[in-house]
C-alpha atoms as a PDB file:
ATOM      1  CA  UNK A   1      -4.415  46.234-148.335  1.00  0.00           C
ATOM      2  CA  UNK A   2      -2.245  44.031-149.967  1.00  0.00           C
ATOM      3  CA  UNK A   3       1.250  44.341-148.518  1.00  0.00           C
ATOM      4  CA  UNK A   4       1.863  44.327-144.427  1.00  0.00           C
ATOM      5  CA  UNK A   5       5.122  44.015-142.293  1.00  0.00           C
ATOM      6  CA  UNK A   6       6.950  41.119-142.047  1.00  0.00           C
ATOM      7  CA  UNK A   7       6.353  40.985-137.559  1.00  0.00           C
ATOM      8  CA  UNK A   8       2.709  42.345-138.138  1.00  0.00           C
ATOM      9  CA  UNK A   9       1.711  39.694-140.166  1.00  0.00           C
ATOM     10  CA  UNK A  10       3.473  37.024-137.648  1.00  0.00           C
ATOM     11  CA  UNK A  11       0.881  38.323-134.843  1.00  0.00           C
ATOM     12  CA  UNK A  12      -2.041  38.657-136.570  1.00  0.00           C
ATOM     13  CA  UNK A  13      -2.092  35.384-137.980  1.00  0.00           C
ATOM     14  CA  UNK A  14      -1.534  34.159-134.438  1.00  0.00           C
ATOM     15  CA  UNK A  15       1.701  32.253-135.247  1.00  0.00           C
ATOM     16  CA  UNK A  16       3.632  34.832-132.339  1.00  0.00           C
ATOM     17  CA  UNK A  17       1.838  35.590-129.378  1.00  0.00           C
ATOM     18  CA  UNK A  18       3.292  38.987-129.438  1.00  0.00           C
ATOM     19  CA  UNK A  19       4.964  41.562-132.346  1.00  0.00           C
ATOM     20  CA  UNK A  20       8.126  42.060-129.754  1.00  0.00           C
ATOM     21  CA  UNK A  21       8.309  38.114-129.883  1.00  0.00           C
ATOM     22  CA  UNK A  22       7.551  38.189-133.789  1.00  0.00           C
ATOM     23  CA  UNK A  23      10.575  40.301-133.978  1.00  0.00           C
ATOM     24  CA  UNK A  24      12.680  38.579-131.536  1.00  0.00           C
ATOM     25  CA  UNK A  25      12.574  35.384-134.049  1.00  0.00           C
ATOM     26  CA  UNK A  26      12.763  37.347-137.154  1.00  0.00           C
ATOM     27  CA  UNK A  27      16.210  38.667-135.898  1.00  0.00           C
ATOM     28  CA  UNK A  28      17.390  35.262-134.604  1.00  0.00           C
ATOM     29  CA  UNK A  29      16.763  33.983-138.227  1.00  0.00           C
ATOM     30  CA  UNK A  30      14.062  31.523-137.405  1.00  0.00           C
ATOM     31  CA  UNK A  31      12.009  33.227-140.081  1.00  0.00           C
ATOM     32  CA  UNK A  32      12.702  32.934-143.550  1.00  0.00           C
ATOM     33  CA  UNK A  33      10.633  34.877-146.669  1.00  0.00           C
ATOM     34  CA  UNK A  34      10.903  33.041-149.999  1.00  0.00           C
ATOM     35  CA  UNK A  35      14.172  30.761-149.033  1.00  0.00           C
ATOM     36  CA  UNK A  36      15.751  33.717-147.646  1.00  0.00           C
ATOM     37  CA  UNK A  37      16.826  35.868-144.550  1.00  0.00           C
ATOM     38  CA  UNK A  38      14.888  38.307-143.101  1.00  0.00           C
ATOM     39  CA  UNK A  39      14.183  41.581-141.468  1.00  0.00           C
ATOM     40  CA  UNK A  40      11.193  42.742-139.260  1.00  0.00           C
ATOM     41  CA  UNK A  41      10.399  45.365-142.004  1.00  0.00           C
ATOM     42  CA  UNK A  42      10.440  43.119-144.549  1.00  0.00           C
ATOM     43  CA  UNK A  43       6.588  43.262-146.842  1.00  0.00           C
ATOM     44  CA  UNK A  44       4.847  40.132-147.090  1.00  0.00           C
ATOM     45  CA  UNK A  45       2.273  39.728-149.716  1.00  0.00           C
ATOM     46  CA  UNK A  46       0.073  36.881-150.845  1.00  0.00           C
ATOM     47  CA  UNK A  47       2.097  34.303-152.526  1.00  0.00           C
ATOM     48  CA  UNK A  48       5.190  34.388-150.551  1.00  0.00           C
ATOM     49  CA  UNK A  49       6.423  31.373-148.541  1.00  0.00           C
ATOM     50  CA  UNK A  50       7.493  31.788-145.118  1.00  0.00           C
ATOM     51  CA  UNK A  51       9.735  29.208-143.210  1.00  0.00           C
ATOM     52  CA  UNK A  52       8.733  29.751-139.462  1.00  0.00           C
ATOM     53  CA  UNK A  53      11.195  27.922-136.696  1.00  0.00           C
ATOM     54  CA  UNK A  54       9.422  26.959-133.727  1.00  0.00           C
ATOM     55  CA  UNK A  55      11.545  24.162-132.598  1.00  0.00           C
ATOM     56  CA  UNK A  56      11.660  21.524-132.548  1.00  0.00           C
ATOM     57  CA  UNK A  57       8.687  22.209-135.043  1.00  0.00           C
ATOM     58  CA  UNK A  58       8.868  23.897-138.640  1.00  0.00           C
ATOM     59  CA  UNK A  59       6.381  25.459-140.268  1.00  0.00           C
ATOM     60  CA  UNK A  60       6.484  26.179-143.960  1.00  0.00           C
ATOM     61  CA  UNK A  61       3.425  28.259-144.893  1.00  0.00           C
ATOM     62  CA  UNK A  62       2.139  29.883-148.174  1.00  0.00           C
ATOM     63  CA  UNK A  63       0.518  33.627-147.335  1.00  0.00           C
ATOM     64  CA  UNK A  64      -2.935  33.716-148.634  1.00  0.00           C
ATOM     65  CA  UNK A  65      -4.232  37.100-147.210  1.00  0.00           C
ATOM     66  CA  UNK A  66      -3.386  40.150-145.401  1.00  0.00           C
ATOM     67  CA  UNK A  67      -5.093  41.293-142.035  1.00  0.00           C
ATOM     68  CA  UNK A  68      -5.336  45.101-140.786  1.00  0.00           C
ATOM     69  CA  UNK A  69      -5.308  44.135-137.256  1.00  0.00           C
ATOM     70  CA  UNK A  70      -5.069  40.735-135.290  1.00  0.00           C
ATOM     71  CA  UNK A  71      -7.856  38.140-136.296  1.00  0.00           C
ATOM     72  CA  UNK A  72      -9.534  35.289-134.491  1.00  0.00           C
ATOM     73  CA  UNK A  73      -8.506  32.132-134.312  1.00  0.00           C
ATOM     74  CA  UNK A  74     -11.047  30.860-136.701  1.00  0.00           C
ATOM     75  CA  UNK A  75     -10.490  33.666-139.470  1.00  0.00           C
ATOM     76  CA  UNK A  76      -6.529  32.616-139.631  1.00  0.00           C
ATOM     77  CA  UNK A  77      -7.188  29.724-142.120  1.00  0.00           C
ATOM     78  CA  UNK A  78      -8.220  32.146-144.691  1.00  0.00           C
ATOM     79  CA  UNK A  79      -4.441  34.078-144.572  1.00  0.00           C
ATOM     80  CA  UNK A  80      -2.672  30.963-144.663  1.00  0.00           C
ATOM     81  CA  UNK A  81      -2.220  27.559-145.763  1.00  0.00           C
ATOM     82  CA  UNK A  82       0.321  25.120-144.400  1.00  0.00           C
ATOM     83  CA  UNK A  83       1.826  22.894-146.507  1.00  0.00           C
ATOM     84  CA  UNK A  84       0.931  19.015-146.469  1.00  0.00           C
ATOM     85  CA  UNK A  85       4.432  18.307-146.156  1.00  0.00           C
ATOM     86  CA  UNK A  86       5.165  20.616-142.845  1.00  0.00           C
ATOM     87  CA  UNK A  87       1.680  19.448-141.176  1.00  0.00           C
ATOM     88  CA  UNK A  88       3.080  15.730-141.447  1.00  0.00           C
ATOM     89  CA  UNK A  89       6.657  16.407-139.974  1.00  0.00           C
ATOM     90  CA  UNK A  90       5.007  18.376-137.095  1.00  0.00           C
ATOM     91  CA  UNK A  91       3.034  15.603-136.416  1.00  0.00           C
ATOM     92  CA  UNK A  92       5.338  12.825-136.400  1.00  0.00           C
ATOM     93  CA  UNK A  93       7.751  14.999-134.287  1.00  0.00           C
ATOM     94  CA  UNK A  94       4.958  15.670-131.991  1.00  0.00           C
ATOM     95  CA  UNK A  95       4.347  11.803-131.773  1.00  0.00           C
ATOM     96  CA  UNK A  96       8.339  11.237-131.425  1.00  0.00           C
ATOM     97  CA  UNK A  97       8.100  13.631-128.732  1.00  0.00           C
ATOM     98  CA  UNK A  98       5.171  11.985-126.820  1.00  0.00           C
ATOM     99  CA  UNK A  99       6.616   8.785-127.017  1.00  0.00           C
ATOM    100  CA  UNK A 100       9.676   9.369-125.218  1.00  0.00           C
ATOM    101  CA  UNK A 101       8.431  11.367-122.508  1.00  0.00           C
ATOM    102  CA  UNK A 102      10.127  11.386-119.305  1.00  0.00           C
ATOM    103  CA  UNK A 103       6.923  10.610-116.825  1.00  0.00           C
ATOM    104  CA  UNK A 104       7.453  12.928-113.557  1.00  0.00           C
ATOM    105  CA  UNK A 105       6.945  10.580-110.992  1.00  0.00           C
ATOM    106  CA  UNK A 106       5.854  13.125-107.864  1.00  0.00           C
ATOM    107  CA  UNK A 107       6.321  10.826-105.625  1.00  0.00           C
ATOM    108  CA  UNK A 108      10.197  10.957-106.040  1.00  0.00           C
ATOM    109  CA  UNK A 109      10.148  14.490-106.798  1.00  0.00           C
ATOM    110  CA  UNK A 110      11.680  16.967-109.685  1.00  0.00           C
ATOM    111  CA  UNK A 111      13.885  15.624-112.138  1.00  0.00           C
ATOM    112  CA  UNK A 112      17.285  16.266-111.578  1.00  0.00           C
ATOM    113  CA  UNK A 113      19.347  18.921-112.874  1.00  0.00           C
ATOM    114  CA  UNK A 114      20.799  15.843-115.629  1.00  0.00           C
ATOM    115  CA  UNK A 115      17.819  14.494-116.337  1.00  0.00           C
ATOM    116  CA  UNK A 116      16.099  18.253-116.942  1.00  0.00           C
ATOM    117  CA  UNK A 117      18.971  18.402-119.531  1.00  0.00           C
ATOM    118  CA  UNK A 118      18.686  15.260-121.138  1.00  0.00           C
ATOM    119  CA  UNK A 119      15.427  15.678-122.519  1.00  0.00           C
ATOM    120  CA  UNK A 120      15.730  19.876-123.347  1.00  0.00           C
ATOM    121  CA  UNK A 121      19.251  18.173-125.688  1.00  0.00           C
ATOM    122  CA  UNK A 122      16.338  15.763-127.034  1.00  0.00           C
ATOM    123  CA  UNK A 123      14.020  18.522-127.672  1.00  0.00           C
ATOM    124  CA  UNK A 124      17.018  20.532-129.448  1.00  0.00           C
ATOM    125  CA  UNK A 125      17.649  17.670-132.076  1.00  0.00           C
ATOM    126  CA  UNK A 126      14.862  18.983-133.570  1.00  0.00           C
ATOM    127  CA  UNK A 127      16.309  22.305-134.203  1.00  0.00           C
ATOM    128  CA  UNK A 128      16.544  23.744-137.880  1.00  0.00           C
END
């Protein structure tokens, strides 16, 4: 096997919990095969570079292998590689992110409906 759907190969590498979810983001354009557009149909094969959208993360990620069916967590690093790049923006978001944190204090209850959309607009800055 060395050719698989575009949505397959999303959920069997684990990066979409789901193939309806897989296709979901491949139609809202959050996926991108070798700098361009694509379709749920569309063949991946080892070699070709997918952009995945996660916000407020990015992933850009070099397919290695192909999988019949959905593999364990610790078999996924041997489809995939993620480039150096991508693993360092994640991370610095992620830090970012956990820095400016809005701390729940329960003992003044929820956040209120402004401060619930305050930090999702914060979260969204991140959006590619």
């Amino acid at each position: 096997m060395d050719e698989q759907r575009l949505d397959k190969w999303l959920w069997c590498v684990r990066l979409m919990k789901t193939r309806a979810l897989a296709v979901d983001a491949i139609k809202a354009g959050r996926i991108e095969v070798n700098g361009q557009a694509a379709k749920p149909s569309r063949v991946v094969r080892p070699g070709d570079q997918l952009r995945v959208k996660h916000p407020p993360f990015m992933h850009e990620i070099e397919v290695i292998g192909i999988a019949p069916q959905r593999v364990g967590a610790a078999l996924v690093a041997t489809l995939y590689t993620e480039s150096a790049a991508s693993i360092a923006a994640r991370q610095q978001i992620a830090e970012q992110l956990r820095m400016t944190a809005v701390v729940e204090d329960p003992r003044h209850g929820k956040l209120s409906k402004k401060d619930r959309r305050d930090r999702e607009s914060f979260k969204r800055q991140y959006e590619y």
